[in-house]
PDB file of N, CA and C in Angstrom:
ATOM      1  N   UNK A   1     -18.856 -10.137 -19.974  1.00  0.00           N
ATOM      2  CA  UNK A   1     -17.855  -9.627 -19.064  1.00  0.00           C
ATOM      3  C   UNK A   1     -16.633  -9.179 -19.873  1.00  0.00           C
ATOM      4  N   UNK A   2     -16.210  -7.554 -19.529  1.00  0.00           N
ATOM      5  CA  UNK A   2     -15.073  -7.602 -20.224  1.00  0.00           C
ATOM      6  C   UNK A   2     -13.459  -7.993 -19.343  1.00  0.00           C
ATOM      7  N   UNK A   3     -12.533  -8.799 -20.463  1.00  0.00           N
ATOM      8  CA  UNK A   3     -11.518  -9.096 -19.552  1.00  0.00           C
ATOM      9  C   UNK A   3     -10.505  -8.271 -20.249  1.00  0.00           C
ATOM     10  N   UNK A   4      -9.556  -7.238 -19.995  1.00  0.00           N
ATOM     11  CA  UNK A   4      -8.622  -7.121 -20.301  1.00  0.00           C
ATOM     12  C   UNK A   4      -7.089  -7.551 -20.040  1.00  0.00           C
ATOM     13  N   UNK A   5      -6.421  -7.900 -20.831  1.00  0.00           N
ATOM     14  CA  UNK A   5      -4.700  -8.293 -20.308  1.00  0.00           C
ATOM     15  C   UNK A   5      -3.725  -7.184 -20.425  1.00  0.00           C
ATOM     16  N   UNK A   6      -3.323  -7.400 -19.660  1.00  0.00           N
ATOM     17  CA  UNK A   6      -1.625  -5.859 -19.278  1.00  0.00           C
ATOM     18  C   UNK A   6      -0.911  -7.259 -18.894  1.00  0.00           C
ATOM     19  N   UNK A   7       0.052  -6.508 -19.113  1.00  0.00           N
ATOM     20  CA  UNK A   7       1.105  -6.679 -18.950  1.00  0.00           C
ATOM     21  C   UNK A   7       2.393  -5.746 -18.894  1.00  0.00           C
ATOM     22  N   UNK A   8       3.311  -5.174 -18.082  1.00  0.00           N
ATOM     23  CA  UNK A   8       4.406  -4.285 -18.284  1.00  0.00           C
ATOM     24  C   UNK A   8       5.003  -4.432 -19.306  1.00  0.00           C
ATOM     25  N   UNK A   9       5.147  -3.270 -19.753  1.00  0.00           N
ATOM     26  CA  UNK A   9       6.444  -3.314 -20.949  1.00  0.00           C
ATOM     27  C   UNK A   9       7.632  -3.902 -20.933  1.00  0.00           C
ATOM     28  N   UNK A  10       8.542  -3.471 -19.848  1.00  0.00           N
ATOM     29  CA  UNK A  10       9.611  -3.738 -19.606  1.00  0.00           C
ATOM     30  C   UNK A  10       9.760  -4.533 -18.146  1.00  0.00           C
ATOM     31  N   UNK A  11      10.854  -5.107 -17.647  1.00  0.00           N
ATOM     32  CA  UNK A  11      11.186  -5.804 -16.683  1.00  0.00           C
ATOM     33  C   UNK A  11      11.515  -4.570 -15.609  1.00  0.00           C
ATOM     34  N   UNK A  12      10.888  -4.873 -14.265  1.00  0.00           N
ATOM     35  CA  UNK A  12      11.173  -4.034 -13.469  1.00  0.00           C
ATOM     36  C   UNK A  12       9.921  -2.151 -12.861  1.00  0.00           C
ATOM     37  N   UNK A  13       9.224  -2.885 -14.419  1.00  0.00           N
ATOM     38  CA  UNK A  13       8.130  -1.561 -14.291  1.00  0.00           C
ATOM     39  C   UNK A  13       7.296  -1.647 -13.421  1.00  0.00           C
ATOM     40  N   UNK A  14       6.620  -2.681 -13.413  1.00  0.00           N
ATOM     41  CA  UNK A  14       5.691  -2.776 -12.295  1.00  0.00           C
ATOM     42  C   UNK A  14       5.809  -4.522 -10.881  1.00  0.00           C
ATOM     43  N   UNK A  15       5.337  -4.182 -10.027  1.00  0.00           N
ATOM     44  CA  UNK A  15       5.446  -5.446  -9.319  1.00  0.00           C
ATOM     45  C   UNK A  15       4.496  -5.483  -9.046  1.00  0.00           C
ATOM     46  N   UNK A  16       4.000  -6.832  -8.047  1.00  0.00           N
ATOM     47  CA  UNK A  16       2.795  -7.690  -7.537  1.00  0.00           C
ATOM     48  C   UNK A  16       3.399  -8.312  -6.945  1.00  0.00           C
ATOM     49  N   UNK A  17       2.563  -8.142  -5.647  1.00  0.00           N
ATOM     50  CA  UNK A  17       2.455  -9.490  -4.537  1.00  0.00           C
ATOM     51  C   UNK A  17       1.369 -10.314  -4.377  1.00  0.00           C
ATOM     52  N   UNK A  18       1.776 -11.381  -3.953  1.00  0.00           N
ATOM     53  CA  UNK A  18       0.430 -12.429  -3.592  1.00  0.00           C
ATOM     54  C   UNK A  18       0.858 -13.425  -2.503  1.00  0.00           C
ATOM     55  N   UNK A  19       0.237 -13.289  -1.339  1.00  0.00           N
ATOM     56  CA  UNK A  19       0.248 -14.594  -0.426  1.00  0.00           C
ATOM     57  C   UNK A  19      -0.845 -15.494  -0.618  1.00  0.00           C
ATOM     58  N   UNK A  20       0.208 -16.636   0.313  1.00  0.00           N
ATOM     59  CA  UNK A  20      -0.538 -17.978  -0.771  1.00  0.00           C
ATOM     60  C   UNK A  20      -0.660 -18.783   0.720  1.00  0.00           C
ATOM     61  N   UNK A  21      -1.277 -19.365   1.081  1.00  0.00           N
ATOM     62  CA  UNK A  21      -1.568 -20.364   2.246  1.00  0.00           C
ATOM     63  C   UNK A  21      -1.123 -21.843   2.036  1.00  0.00           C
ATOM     64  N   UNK A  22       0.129 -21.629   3.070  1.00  0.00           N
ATOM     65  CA  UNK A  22       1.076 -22.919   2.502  1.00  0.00           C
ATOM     66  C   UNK A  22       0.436 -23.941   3.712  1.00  0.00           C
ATOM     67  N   UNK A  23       1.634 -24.687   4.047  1.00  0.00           N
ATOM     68  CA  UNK A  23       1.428 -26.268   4.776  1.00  0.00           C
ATOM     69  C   UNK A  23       0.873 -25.950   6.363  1.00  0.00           C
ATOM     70  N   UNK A  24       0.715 -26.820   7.224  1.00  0.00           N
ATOM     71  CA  UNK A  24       0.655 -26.441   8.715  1.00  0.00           C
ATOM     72  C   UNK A  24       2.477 -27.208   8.921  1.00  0.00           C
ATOM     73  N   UNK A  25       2.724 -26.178  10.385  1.00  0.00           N
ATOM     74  CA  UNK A  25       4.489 -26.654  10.348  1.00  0.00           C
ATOM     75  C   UNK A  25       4.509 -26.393  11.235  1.00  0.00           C
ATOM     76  N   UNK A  26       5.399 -27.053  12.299  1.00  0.00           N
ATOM     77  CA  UNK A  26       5.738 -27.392  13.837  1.00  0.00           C
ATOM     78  C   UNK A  26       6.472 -25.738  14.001  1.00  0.00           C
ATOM     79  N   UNK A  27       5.728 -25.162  15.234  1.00  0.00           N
ATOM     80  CA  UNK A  27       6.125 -23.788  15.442  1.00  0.00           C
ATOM     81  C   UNK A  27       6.133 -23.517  16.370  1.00  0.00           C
ATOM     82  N   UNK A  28       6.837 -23.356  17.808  1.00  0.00           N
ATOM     83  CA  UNK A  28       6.632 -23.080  19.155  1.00  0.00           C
ATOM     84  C   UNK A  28       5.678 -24.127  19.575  1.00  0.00           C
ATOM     85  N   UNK A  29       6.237 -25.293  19.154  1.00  0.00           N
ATOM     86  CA  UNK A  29       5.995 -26.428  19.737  1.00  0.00           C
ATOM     87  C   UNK A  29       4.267 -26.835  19.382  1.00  0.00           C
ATOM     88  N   UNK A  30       3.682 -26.282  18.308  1.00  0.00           N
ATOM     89  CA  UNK A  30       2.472 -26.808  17.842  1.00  0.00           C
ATOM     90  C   UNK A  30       2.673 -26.612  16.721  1.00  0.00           C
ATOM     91  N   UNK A  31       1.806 -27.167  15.522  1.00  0.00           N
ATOM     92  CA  UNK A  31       1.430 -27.165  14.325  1.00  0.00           C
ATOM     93  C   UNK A  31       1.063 -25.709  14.013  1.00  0.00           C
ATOM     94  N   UNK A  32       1.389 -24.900  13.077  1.00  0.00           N
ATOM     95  CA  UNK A  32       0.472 -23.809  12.671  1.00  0.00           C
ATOM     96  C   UNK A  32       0.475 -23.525  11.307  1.00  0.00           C
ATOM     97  N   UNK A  33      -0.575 -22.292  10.621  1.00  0.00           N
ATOM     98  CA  UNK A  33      -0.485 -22.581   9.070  1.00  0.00           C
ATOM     99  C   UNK A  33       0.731 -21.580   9.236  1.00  0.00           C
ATOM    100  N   UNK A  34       1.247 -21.525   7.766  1.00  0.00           N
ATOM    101  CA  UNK A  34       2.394 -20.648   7.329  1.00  0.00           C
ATOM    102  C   UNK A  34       1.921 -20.178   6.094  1.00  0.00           C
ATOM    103  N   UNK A  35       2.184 -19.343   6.274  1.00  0.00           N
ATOM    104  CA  UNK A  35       1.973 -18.583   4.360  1.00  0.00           C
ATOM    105  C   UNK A  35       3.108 -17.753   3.993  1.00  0.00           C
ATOM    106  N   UNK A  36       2.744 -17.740   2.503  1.00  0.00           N
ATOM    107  CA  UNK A  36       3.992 -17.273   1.777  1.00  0.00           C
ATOM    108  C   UNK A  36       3.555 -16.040   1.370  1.00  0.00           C
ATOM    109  N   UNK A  37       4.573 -15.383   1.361  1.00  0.00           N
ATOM    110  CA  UNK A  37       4.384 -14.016   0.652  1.00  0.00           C
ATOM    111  C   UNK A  37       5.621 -13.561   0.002  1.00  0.00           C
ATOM    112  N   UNK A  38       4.554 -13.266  -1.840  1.00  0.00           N
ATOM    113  CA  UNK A  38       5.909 -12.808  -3.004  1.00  0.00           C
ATOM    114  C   UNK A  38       5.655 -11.713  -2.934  1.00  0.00           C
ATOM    115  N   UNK A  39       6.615 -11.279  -3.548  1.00  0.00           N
ATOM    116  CA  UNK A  39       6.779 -10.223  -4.607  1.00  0.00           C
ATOM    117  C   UNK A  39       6.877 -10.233  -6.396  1.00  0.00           C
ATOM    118  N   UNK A  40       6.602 -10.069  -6.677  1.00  0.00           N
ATOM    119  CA  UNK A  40       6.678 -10.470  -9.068  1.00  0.00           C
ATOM    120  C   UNK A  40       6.819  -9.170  -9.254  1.00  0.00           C
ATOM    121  N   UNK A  41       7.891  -9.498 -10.189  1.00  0.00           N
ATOM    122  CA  UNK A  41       7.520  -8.392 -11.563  1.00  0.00           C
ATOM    123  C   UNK A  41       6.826  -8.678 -12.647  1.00  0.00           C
ATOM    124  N   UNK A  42       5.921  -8.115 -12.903  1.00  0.00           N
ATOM    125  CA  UNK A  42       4.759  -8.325 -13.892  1.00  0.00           C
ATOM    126  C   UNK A  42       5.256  -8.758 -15.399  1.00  0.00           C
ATOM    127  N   UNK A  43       6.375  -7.989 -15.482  1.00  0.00           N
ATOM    128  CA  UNK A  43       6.803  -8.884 -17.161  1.00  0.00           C
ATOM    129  C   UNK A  43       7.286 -10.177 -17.094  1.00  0.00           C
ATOM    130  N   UNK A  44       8.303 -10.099 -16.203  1.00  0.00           N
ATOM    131  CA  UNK A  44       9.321 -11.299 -16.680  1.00  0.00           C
ATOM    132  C   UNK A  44       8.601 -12.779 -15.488  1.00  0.00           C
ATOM    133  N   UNK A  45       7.383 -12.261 -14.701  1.00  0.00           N
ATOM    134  CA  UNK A  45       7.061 -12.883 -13.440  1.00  0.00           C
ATOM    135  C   UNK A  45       7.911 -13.705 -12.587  1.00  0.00           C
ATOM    136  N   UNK A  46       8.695 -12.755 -12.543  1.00  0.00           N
ATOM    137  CA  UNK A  46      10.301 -13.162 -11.785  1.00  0.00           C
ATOM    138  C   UNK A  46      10.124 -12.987 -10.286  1.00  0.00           C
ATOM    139  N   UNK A  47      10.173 -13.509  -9.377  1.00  0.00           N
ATOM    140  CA  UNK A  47      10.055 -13.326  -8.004  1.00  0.00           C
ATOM    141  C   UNK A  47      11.306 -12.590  -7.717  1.00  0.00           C
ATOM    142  N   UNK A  48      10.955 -11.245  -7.226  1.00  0.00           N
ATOM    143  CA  UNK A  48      12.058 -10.821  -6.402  1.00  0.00           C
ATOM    144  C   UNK A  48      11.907 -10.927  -5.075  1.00  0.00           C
ATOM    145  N   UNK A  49      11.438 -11.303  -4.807  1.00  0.00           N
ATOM    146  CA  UNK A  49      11.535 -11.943  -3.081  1.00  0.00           C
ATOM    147  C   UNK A  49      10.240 -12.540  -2.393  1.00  0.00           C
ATOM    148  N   UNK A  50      10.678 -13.871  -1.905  1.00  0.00           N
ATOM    149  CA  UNK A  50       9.551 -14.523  -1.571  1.00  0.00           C
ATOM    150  C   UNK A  50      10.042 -15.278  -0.383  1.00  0.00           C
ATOM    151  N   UNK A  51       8.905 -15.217   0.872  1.00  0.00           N
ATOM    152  CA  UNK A  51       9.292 -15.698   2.563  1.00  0.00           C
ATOM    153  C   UNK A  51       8.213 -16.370   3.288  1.00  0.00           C
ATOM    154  N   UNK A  52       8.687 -17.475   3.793  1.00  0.00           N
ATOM    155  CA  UNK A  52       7.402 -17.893   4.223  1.00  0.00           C
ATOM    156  C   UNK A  52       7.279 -17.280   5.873  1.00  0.00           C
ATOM    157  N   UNK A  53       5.901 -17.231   6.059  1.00  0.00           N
ATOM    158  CA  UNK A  53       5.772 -16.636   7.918  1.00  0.00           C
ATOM    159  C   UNK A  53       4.629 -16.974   8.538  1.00  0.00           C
ATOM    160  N   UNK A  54       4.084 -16.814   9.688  1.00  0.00           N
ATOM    161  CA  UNK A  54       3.390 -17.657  10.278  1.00  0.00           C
ATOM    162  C   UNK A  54       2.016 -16.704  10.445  1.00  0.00           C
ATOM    163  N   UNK A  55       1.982 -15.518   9.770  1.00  0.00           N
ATOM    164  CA  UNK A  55       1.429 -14.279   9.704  1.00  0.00           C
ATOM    165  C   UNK A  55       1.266 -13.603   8.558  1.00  0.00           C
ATOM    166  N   UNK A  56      -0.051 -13.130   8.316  1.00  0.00           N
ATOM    167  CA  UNK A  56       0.025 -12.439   6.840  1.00  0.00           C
ATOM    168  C   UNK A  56      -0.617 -10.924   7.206  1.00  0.00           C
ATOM    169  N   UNK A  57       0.260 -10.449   8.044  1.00  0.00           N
ATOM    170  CA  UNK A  57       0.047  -9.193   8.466  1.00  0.00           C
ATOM    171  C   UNK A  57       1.040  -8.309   7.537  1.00  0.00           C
ATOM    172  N   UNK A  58       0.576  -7.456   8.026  1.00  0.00           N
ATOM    173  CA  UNK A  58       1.456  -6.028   7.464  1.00  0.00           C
ATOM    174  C   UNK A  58       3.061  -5.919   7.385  1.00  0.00           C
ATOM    175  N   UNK A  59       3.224  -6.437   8.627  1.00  0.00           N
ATOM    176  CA  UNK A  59       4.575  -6.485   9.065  1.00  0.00           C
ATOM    177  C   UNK A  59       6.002  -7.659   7.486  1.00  0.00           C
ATOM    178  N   UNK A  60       4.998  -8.538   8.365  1.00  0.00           N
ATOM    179  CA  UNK A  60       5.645  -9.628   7.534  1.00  0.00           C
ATOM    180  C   UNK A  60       5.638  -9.236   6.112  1.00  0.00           C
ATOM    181  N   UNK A  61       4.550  -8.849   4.884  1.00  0.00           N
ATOM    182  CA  UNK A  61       4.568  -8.371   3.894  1.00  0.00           C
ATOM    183  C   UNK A  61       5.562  -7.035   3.467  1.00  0.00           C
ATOM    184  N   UNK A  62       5.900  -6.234   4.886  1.00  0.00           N
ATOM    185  CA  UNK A  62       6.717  -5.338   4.964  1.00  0.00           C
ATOM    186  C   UNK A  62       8.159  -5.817   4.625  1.00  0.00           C
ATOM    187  N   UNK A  63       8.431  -6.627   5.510  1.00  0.00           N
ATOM    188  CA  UNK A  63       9.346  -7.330   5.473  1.00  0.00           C
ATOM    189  C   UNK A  63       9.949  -8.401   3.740  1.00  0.00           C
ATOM    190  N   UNK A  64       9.184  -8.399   3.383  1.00  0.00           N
ATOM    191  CA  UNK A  64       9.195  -8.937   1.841  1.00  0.00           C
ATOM    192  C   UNK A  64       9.778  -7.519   1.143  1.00  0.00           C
ATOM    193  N   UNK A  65       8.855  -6.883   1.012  1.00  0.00           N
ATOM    194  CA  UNK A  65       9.157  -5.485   0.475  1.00  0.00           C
ATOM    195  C   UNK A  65      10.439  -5.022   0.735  1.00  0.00           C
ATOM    196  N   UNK A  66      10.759  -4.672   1.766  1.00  0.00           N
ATOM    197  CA  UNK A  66      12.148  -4.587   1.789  1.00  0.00           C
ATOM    198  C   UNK A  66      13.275  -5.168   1.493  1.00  0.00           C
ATOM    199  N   UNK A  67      13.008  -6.497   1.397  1.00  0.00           N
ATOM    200  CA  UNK A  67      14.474  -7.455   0.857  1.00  0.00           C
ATOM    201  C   UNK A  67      14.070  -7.480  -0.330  1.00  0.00           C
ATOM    202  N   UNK A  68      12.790  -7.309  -1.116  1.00  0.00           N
ATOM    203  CA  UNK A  68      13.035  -6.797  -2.380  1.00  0.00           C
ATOM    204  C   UNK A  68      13.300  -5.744  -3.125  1.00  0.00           C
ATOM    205  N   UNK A  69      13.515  -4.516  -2.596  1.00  0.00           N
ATOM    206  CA  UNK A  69      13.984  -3.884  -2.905  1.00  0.00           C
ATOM    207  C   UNK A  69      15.517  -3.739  -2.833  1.00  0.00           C
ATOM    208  N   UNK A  70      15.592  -4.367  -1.621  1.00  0.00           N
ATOM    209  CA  UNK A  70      17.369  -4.436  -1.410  1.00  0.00           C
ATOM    210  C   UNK A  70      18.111  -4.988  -2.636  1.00  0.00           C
ATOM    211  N   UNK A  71      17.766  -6.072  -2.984  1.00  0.00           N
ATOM    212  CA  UNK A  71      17.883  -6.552  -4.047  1.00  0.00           C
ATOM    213  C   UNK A  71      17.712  -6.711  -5.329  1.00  0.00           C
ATOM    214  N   UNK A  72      16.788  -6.193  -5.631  1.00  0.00           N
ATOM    215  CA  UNK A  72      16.329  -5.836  -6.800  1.00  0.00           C
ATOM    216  C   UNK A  72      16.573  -4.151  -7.064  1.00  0.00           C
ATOM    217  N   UNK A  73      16.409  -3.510  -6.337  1.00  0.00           N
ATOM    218  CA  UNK A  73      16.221  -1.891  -6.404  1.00  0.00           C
ATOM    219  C   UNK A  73      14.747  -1.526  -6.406  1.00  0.00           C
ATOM    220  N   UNK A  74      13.941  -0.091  -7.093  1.00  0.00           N
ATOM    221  CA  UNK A  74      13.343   0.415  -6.805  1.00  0.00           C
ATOM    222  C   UNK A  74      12.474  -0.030  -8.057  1.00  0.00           C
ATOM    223  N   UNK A  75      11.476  -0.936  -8.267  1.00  0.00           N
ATOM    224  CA  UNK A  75      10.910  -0.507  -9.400  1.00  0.00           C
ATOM    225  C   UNK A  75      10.233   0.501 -10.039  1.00  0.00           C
ATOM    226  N   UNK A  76      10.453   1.041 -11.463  1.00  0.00           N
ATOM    227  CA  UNK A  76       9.852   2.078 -12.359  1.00  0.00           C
ATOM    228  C   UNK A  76       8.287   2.423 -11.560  1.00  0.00           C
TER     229      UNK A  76
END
């Protein structure tokens, strides 16, 4: 199998997200799962924005995206 490694050059060149399936948590009055969803930059694997939600839809991942960019700016 071949494996290759990348990595960005610089900080800010490229990003990655990954949701992750966190705890079950009292939510409209029942237990439900929650998951997290980041954002990374591939060099420095710096989270520019990470939220937990009760949904790993589009929306919610949308919603990541945007406060990372707010904050971070536009990556390369």
């Amino acid at each position: 199998m071949d494996r290759r490694r990348y990595e960005a050059e610089f900080p800010n060149d490229i990003w990655q997200s990954d949701i992750m399936h966190g705890p079950l948590v009292k939510g409209t009055g029942k237990r439900r799962k929650a998951y997290l969803i980041a954002i990374l930059d591939d060099h420095s694997r710096f989270i520019t924005h990470g939220e937990f939600f009760f949904s790993e839809k589009l929306e919610s991942w949308l919603q990541v995206f945007r406060q990372a960019l707010l904050t971070r700016g536009l990556p390369a």
